[in-house]
N, C-alpha and C. Protein backbone atom coordinates (compact mmCIF):
# COMPACT_ATOMS: atom_id res chain seq x y z
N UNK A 1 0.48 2.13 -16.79
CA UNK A 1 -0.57 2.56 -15.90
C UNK A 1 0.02 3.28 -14.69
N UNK A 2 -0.79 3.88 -14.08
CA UNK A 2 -0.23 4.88 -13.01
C UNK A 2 0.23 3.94 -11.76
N UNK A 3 -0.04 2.64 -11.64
CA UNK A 3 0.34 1.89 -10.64
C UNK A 3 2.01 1.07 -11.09
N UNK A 4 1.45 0.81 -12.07
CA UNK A 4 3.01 0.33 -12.56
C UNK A 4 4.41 1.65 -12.69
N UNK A 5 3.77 3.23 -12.75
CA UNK A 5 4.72 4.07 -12.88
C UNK A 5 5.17 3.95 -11.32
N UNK A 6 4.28 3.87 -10.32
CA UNK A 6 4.50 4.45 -8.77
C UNK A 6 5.77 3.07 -8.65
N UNK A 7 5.78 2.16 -9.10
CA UNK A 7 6.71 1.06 -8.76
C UNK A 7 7.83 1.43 -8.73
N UNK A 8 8.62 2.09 -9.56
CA UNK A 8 9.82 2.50 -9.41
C UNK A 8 10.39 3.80 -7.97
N UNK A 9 9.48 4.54 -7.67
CA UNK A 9 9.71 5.56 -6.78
C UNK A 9 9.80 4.97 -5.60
N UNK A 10 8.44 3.87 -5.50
CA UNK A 10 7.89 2.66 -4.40
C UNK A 10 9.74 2.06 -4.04
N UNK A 11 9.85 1.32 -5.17
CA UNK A 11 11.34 0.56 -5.00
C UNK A 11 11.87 1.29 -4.27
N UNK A 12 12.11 2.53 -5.10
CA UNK A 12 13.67 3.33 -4.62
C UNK A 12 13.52 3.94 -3.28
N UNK A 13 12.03 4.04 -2.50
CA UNK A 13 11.79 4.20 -0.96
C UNK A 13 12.04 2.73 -0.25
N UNK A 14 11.79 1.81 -0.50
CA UNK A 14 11.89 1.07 -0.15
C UNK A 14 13.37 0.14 0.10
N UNK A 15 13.73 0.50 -1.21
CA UNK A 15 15.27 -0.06 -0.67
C UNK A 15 16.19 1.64 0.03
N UNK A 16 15.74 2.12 0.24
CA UNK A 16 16.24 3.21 0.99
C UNK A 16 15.89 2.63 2.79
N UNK A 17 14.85 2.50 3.07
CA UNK A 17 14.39 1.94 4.21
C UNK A 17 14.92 0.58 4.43
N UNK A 18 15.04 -0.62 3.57
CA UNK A 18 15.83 -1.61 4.05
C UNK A 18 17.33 -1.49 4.28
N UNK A 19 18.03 -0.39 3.63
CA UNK A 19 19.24 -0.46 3.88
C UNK A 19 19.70 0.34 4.94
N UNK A 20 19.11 1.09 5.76
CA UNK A 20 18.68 1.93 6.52
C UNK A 20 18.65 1.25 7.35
N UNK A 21 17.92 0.06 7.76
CA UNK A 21 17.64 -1.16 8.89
C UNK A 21 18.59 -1.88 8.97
N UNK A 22 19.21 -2.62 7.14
CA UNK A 22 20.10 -3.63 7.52
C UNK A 22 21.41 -2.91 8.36
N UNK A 23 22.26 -1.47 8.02
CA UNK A 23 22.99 -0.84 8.69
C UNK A 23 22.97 -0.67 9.66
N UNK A 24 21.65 -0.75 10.51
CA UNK A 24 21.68 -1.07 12.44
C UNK A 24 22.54 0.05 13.01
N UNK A 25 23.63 -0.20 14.29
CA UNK A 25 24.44 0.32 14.79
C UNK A 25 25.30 1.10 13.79
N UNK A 26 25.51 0.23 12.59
CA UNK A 26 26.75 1.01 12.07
C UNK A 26 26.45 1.97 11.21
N UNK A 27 25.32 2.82 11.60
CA UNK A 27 24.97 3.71 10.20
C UNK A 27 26.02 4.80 10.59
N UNK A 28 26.60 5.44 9.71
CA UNK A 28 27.20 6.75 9.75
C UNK A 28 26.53 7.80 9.29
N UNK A 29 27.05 8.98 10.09
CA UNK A 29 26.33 10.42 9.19
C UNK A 29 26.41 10.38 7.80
N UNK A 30 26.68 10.46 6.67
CA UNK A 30 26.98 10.18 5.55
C UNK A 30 26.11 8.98 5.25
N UNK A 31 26.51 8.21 5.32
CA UNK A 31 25.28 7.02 5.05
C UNK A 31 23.30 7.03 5.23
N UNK A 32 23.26 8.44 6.91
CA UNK A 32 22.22 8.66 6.99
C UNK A 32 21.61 9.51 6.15
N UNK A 33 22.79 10.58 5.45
CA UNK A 33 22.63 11.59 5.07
C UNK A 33 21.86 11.13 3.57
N UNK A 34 22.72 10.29 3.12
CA UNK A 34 22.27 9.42 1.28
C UNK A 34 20.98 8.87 1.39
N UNK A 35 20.62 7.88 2.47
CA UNK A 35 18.99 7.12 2.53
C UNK A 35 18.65 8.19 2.97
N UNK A 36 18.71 9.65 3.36
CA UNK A 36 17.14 9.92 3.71
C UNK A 36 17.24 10.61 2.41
N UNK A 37 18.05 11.43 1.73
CA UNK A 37 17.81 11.98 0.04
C UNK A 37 17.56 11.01 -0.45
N UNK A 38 17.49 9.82 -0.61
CA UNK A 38 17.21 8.58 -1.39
C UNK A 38 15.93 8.70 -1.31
N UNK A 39 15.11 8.47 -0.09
CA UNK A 39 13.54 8.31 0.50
C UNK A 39 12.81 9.47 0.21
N UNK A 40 13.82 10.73 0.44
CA UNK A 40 12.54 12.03 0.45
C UNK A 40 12.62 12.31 -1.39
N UNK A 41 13.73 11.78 -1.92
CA UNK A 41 13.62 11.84 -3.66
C UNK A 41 12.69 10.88 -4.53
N UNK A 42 12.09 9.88 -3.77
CA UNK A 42 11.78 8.80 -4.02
C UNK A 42 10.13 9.36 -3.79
N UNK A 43 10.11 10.15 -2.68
CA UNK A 43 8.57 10.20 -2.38
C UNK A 43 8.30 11.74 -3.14
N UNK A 44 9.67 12.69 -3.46
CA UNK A 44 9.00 13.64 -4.50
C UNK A 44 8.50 13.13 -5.68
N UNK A 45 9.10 11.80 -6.37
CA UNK A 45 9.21 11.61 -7.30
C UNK A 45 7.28 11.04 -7.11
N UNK A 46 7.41 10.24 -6.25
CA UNK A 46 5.80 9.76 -6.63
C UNK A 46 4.70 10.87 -6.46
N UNK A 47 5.02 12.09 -5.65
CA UNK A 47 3.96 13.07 -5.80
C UNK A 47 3.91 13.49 -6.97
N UNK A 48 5.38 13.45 -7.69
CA UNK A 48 5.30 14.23 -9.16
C UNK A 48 3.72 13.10 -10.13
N UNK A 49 4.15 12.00 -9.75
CA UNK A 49 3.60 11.25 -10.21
C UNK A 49 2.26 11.28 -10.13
N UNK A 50 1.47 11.53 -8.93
CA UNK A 50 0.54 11.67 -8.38
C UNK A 50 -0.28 13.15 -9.29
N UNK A 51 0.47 14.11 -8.98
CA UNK A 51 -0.26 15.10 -9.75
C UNK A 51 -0.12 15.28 -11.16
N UNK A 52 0.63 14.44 -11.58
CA UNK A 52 0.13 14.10 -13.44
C UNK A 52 -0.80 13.33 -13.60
N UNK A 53 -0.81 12.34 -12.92
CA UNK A 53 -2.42 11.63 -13.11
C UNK A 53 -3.33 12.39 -12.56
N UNK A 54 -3.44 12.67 -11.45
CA UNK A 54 -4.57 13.55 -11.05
C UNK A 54 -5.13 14.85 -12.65
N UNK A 55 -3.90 15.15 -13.39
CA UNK A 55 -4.26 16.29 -14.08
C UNK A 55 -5.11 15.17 -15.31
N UNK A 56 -4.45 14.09 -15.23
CA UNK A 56 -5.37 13.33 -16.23
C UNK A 56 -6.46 12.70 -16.18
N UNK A 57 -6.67 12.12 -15.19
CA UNK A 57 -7.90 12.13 -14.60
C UNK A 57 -9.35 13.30 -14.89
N UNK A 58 -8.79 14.54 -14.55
CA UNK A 58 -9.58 15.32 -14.60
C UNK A 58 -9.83 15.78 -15.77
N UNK A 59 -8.82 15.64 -17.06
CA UNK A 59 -9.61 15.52 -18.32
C UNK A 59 -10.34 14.39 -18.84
N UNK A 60 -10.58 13.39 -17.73
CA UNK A 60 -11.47 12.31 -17.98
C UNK A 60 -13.00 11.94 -17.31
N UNK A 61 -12.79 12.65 -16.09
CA UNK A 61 -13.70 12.31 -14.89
C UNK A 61 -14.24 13.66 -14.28
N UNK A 62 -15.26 13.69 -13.68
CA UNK A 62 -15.84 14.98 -13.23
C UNK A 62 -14.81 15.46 -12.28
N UNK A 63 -14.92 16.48 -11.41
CA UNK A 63 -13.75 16.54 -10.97
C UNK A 63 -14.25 16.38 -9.38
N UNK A 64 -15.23 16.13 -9.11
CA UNK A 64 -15.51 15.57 -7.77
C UNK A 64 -14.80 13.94 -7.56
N UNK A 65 -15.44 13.34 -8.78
CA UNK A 65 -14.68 11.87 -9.11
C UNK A 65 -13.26 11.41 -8.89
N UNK A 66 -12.65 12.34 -9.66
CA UNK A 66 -10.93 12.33 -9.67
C UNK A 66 -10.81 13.08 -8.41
N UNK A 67 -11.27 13.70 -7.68
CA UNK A 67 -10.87 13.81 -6.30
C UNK A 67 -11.14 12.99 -5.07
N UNK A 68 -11.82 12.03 -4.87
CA UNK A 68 -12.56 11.18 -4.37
C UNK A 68 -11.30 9.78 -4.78
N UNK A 69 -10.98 9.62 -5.77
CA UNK A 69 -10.32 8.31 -6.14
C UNK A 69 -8.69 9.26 -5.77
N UNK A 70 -8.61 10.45 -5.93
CA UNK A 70 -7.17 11.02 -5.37
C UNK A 70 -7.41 10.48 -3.87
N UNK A 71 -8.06 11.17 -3.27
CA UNK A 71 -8.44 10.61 -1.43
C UNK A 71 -7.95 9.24 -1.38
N UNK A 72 -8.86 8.45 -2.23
CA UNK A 72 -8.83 6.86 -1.61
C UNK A 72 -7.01 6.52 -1.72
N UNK A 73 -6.89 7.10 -2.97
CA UNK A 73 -5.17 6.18 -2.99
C UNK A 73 -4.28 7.01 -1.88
N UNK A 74 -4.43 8.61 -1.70
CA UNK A 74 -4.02 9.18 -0.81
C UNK A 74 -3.78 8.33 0.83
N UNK A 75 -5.56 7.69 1.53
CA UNK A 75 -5.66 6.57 2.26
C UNK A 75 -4.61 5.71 1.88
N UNK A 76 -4.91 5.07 0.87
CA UNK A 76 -4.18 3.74 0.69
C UNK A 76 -2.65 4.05 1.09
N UNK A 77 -2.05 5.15 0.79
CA UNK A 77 -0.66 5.25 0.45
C UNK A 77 -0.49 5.52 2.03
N UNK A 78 -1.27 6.69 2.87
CA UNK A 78 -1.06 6.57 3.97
C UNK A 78 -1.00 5.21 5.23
N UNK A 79 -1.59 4.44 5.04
CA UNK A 79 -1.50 3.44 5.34
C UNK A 79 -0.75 2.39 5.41
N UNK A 80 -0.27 2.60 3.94
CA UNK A 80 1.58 1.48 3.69
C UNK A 80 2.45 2.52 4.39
N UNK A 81 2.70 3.61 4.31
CA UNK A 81 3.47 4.40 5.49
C UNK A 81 3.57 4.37 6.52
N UNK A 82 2.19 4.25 7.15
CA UNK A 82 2.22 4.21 8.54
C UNK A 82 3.25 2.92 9.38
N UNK A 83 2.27 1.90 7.85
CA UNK A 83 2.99 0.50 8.58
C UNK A 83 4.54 0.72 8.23
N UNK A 84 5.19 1.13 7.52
CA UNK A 84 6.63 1.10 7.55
C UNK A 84 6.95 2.07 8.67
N UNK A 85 7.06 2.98 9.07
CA UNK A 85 7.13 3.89 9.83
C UNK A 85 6.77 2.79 11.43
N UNK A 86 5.81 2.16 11.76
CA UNK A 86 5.66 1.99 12.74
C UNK A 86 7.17 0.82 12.72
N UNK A 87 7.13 0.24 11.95
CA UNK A 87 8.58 -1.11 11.88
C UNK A 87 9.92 -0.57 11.73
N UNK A 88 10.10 0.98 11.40
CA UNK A 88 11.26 1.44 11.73
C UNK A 88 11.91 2.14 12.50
N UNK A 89 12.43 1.89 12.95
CA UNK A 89 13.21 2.65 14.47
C UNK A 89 13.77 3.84 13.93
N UNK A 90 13.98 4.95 14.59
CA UNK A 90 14.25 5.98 14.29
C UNK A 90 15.90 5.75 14.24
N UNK A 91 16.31 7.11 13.80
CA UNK A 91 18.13 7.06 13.59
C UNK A 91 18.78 7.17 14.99
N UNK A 92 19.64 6.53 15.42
CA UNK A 92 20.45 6.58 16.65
C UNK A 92 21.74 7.33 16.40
């Protein structure tokens, strides 16, 4: 299902962002350089994701429908972002 595919991209942002935190003071350039290609590969990967279902969707659903349920998870996803984003400190 399209929720169980987003899990893996989900992970691989996610442990990009915890290791990112646990490194604190000692992050190095190089180290910053790997988690943020880790995170921004992680979140191409779920748009890829995003617009294959969306294309399937729309051979299923009117296409007002499948745009309306694109929005809501769009919300939803913005929302788990925000909250990580507000709990992470920027790079020093």
């Amino acid at each position: 299902s399209f929720q169980q595919e987003l899990e893996k991209p989900r992970r691989e942002y996610s442990r990009a962002v915890i290791d990112y935190v646990s490194a604190g003071d000692t992050l190095n350039d190089a180290s910053a350089k790997r988690l943020a290609e880790q995170a921004l590969a992680a979140t191409v990967a779920e748009a890829r994701l995003r617009e294959k279902h969306f294309k399937k969707l729309l051979g299923a659903l009117p296409a007002k429908t499948a745009a309306r349920y694109a929005q809501i998870e769009n919300k939803i996803e913005a929302v788990l972002r925000y909250e990580t984003a507000a709990a992470v400190p920027l790079v020093q």
